[in-house]
N, C-alpha and C. Protein backbone atom coordinates (compact mmCIF):
# COMPACT_ATOMS: atom_id res chain seq x y z
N UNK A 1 -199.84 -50.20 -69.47
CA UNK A 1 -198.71 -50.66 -70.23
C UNK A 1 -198.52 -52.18 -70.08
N UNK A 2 -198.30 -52.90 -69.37
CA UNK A 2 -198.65 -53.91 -68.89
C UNK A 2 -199.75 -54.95 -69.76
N UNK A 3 -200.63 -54.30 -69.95
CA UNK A 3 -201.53 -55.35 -70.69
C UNK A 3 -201.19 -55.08 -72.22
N UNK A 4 -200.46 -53.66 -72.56
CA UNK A 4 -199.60 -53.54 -74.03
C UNK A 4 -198.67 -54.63 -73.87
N UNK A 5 -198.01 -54.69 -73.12
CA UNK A 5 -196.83 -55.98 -73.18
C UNK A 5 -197.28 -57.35 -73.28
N UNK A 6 -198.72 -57.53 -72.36
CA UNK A 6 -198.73 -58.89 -72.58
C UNK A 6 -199.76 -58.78 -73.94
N UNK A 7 -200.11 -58.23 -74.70
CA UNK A 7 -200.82 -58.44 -75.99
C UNK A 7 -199.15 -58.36 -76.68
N UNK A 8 -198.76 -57.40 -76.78
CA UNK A 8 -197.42 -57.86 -77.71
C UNK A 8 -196.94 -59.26 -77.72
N UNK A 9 -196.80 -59.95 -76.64
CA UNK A 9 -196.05 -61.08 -76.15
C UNK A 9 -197.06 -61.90 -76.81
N UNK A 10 -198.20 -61.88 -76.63
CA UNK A 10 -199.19 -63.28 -77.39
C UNK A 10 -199.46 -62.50 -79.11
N UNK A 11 -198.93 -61.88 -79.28
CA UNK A 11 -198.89 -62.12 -80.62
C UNK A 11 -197.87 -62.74 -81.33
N UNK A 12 -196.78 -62.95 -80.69
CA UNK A 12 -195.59 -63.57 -81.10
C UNK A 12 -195.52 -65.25 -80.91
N UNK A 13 -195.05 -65.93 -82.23
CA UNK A 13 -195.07 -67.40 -81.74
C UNK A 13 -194.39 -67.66 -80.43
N UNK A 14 -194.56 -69.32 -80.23
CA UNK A 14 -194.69 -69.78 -78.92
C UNK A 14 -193.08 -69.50 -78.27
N UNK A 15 -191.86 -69.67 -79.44
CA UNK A 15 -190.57 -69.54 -79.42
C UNK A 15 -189.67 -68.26 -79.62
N UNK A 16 -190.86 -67.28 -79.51
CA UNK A 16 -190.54 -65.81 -79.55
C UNK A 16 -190.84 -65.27 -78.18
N UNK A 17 -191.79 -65.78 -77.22
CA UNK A 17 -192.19 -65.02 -76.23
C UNK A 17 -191.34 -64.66 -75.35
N UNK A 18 -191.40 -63.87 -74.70
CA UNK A 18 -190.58 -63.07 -73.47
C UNK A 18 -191.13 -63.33 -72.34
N UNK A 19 -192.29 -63.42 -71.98
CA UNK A 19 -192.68 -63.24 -70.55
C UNK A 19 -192.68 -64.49 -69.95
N UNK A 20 -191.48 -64.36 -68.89
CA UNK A 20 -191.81 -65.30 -67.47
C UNK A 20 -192.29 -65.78 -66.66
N UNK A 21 -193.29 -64.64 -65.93
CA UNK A 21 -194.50 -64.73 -65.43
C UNK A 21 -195.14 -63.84 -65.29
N UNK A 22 -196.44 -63.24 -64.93
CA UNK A 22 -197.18 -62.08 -64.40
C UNK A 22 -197.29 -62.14 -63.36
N UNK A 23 -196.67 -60.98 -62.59
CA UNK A 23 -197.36 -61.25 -60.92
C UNK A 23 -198.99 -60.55 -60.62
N UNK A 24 -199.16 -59.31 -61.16
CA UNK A 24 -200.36 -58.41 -60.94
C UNK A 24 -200.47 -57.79 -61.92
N UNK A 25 -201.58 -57.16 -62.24
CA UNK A 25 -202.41 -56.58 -63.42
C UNK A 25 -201.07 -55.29 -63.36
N UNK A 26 -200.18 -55.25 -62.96
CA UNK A 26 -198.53 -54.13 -63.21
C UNK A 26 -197.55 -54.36 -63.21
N UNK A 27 -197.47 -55.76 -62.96
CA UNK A 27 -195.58 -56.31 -62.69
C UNK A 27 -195.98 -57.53 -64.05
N UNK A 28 -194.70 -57.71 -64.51
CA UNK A 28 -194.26 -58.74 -65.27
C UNK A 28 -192.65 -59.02 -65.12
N UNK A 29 -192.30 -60.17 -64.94
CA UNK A 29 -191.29 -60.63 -65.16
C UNK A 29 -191.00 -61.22 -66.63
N UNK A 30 -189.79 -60.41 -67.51
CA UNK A 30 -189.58 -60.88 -68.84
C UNK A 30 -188.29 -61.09 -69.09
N UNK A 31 -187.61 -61.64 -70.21
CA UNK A 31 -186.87 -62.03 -70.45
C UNK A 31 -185.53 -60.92 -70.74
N UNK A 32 -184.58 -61.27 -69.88
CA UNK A 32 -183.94 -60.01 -70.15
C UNK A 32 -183.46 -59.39 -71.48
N UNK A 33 -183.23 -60.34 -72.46
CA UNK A 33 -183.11 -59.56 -73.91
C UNK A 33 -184.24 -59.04 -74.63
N UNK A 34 -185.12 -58.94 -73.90
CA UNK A 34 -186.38 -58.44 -74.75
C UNK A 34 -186.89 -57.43 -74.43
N UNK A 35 -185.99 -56.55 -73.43
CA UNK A 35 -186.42 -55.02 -72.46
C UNK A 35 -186.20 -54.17 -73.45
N UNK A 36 -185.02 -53.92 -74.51
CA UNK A 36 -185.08 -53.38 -75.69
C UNK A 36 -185.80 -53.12 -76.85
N UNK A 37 -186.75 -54.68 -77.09
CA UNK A 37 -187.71 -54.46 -77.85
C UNK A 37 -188.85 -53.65 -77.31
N UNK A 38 -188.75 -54.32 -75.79
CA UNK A 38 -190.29 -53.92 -75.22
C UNK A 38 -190.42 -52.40 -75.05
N UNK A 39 -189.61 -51.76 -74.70
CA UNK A 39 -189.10 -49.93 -74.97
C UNK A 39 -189.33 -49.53 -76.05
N UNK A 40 -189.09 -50.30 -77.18
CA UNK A 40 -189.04 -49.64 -78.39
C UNK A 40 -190.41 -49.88 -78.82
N UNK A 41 -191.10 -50.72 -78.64
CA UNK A 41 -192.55 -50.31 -78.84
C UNK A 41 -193.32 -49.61 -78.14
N UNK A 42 -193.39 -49.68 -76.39
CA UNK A 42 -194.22 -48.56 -75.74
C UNK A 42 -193.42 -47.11 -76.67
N UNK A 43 -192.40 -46.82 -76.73
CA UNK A 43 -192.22 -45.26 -77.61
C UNK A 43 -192.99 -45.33 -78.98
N UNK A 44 -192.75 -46.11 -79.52
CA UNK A 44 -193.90 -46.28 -80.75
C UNK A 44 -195.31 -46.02 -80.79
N UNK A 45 -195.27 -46.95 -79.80
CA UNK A 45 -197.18 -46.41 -79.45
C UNK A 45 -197.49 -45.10 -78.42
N UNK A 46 -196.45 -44.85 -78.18
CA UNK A 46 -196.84 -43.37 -77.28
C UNK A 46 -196.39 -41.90 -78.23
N UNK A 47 -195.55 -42.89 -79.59
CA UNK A 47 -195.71 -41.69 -80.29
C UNK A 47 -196.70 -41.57 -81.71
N UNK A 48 -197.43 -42.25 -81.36
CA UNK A 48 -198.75 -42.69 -82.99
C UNK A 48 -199.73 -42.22 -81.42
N UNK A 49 -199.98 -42.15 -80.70
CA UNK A 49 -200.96 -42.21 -79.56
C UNK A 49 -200.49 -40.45 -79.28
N UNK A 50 -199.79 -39.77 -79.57
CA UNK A 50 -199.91 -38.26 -78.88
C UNK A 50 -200.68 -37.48 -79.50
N UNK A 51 -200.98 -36.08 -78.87
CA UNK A 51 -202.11 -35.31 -79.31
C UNK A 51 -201.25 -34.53 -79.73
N UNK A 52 -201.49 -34.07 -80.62
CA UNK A 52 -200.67 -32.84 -81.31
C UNK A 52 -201.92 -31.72 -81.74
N UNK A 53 -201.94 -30.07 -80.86
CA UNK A 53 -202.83 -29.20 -81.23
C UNK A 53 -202.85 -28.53 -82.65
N UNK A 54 -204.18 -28.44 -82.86
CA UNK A 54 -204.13 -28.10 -84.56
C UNK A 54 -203.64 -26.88 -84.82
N UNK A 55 -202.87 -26.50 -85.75
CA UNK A 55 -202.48 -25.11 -85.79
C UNK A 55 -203.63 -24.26 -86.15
């Protein structure tokens, strides 16, 4: 998830970004108004990303 966030974050211009710093390939420090967006896309992509069995 983590490297989902920081590809989200560099797709956004320079005055859009969120992230503060990276500490390790699992922690990020981001901007606190942007925890809302950043939620609302990991659910996005975890719901285009589920397996659904064929009937």
């Amino acid at each position: 998830m983590a490297q989902f966030i920081i590809n989200m974050n560099n797709s956004l211009p320079a005055s859009q970004k969120f992230i503060i710093h990276v500490l390790d390939s699992t922690h990020l420090f981001v901007q606190p108004n942007a925890a809302e967006m950043i939620r609302g896309a990991i659910a996005e992509f975890r719901d285009r990303n589920s397996y659904e069995k064929p009937a």
